[in-house]
N, C-alpha and C. Protein backbone atom coordinates (compact mmCIF):
# COMPACT_ATOMS: atom_id res chain seq x y z
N UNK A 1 22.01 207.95 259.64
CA UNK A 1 20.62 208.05 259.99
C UNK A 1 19.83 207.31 258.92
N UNK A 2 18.97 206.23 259.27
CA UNK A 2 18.22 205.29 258.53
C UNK A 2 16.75 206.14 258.84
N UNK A 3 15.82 206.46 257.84
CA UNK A 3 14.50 206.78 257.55
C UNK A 3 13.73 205.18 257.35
N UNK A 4 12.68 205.31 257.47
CA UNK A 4 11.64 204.18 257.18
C UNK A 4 10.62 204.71 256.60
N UNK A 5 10.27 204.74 255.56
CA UNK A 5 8.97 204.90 254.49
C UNK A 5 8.51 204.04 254.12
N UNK A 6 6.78 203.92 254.08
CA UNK A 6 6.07 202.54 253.39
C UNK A 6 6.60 201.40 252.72
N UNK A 7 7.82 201.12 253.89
CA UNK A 7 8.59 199.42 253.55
C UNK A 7 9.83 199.98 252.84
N UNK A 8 10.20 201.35 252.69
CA UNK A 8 11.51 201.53 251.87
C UNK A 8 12.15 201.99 252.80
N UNK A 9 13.60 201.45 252.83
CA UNK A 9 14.54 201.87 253.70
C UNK A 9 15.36 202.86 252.90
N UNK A 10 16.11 204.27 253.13
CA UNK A 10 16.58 205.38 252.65
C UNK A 10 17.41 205.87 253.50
N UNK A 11 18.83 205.94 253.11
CA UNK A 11 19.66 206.75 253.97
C UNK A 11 19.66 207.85 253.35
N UNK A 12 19.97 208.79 254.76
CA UNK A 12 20.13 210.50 254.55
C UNK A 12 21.56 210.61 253.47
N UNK A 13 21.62 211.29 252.70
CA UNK A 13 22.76 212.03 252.13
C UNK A 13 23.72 212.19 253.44
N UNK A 14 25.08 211.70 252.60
CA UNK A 14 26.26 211.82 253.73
C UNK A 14 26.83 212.93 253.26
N UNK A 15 27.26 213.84 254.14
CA UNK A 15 28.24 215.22 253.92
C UNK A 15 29.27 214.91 253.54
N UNK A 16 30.14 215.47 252.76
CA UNK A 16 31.10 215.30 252.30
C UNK A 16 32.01 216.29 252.23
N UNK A 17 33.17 216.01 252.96
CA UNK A 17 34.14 217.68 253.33
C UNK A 17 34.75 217.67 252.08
N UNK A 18 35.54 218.54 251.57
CA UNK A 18 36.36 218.79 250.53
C UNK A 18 37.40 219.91 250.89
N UNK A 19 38.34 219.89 250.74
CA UNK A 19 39.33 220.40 250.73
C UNK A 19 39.72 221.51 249.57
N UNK A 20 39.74 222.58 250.31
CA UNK A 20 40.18 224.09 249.37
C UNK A 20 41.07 223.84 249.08
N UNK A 21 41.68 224.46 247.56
CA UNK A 21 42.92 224.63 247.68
C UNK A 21 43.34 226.40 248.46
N UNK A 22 44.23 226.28 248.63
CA UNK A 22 44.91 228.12 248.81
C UNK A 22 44.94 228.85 247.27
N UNK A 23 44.50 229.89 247.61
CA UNK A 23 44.51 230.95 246.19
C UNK A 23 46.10 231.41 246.20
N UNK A 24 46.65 230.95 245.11
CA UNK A 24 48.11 231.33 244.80
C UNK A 24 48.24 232.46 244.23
N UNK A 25 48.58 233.93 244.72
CA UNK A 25 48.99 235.12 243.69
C UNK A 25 50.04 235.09 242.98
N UNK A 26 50.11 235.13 241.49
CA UNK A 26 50.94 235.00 240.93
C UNK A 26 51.11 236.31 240.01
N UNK A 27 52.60 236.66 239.17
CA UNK A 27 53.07 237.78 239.08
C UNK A 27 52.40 238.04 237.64
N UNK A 28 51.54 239.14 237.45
CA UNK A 28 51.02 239.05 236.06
C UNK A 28 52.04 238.68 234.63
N UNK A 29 51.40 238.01 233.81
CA UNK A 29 51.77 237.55 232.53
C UNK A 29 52.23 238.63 231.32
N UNK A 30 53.26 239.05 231.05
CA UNK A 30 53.14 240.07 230.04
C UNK A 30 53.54 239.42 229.07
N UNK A 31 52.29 239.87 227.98
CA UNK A 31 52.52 239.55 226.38
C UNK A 31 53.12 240.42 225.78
N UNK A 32 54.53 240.13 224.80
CA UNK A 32 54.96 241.02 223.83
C UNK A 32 54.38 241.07 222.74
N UNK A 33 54.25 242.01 222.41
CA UNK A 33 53.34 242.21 220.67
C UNK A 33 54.47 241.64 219.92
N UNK A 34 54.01 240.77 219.12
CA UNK A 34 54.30 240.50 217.82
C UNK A 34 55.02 241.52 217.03
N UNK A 35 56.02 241.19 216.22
CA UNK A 35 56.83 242.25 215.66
C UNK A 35 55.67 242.40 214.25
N UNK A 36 55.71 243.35 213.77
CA UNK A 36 55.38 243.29 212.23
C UNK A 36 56.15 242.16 211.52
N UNK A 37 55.04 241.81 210.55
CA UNK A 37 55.73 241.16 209.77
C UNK A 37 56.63 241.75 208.44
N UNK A 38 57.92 241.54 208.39
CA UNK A 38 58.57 242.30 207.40
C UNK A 38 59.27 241.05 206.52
N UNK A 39 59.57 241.54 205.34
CA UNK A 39 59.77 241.05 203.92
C UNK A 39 60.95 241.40 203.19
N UNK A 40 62.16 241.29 203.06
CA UNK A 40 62.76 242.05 201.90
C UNK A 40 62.83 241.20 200.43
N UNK A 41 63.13 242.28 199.50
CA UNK A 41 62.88 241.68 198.17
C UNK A 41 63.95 240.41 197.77
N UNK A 42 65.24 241.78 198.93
CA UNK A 42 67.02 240.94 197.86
C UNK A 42 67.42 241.04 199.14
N UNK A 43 68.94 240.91 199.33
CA UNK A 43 69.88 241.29 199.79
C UNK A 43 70.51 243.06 200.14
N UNK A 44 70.00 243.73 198.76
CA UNK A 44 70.00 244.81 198.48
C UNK A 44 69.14 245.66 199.26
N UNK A 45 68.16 245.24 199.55
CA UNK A 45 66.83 245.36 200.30
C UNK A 45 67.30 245.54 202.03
N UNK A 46 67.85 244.77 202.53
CA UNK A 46 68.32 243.97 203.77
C UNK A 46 69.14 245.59 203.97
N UNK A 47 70.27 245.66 202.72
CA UNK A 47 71.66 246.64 202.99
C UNK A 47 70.99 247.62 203.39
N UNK A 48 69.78 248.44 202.51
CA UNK A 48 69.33 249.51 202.43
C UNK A 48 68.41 249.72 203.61
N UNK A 49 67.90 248.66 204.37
CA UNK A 49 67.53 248.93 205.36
C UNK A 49 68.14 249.15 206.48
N UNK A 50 69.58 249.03 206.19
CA UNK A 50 70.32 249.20 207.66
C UNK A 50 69.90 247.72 208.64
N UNK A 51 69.90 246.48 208.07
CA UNK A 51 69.60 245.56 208.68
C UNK A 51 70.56 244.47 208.52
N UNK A 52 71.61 244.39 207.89
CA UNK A 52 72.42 243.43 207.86
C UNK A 52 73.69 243.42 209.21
N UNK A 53 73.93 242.10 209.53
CA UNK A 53 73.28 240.90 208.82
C UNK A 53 71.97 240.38 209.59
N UNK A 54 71.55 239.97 209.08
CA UNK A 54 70.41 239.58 208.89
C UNK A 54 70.36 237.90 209.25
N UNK A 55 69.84 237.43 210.87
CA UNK A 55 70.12 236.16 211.10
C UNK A 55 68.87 235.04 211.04
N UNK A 56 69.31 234.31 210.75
CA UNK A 56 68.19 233.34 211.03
C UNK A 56 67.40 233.61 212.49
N UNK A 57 66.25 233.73 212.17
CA UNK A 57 65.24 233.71 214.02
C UNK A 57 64.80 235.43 213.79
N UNK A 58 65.55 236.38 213.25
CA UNK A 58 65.08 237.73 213.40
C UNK A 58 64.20 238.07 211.59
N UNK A 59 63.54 239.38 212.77
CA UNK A 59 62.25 239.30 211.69
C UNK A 59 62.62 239.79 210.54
N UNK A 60 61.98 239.32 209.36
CA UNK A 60 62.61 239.57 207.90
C UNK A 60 63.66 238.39 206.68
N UNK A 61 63.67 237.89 208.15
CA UNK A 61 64.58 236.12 207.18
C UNK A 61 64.01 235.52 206.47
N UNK A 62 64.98 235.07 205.68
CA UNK A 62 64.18 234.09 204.82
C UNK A 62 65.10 233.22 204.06
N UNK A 63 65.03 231.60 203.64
CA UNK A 63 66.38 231.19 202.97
C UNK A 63 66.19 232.14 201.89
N UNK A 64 65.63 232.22 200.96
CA UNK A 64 65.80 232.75 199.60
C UNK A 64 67.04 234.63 199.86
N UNK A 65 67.49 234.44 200.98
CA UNK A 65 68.48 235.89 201.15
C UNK A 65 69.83 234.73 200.85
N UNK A 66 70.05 233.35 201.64
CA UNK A 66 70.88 232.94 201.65
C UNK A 66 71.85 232.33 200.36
N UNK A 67 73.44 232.38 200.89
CA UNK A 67 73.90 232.40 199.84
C UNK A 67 73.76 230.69 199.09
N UNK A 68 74.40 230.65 198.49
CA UNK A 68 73.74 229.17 197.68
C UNK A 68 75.88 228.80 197.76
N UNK A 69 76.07 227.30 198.46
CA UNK A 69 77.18 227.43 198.60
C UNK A 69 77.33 226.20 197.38
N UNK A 70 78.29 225.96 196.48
CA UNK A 70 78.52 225.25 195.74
C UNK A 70 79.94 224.37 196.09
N UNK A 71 80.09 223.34 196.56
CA UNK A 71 80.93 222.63 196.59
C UNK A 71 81.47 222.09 195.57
C-alpha cells in the first residue's frame, strides 16, 4: 500500500511473521555444594584423619604430602 502526502511517497510498514520457537522442558539442574575446603599439615595429619590414601583430585591434596622420589 503506497500513501501520497504533499509530494512524498511513503510505504506502509510491512508485517513481518516470525517464527516461535517451542518451549523445551528440561530436567532441573542440580548443584552439588562444594566440599569444604580441607588442609592437612603432614602425612601424619592425613593417617589421623582416617583419610589415607589420599589421591590426587580428592579434597585435602596437595603435592607437598607427596613422596619426593630420588633416582
Amino acid at each position: 500500500m503506497t500513501e501520497k502526502k504533499a509530494g512524498v511517497v511513503t510505504e506502509a510498514p510491512k508485517k513481518v511473521e516470525t517464527k516461535k520457537e517451542p518451549i523445551v522442558e528440561t530436567e532441573p539442574v542440580v548443584v552439588e555444594e562444594p566440599e569444604e575446603y580441607v588442609s592437612y599439615k603432614n602425612c601424619s595429619a592425613v593417617r589421623a584423619a582416617g583419610k589415607t590414601p589420599l589421591l590426587e583430585g580428592e579434597p585435602g591434596y596437595s603435592t607437598k604430602l607427596d613422596r619426593i622420589v630420588m633416582e
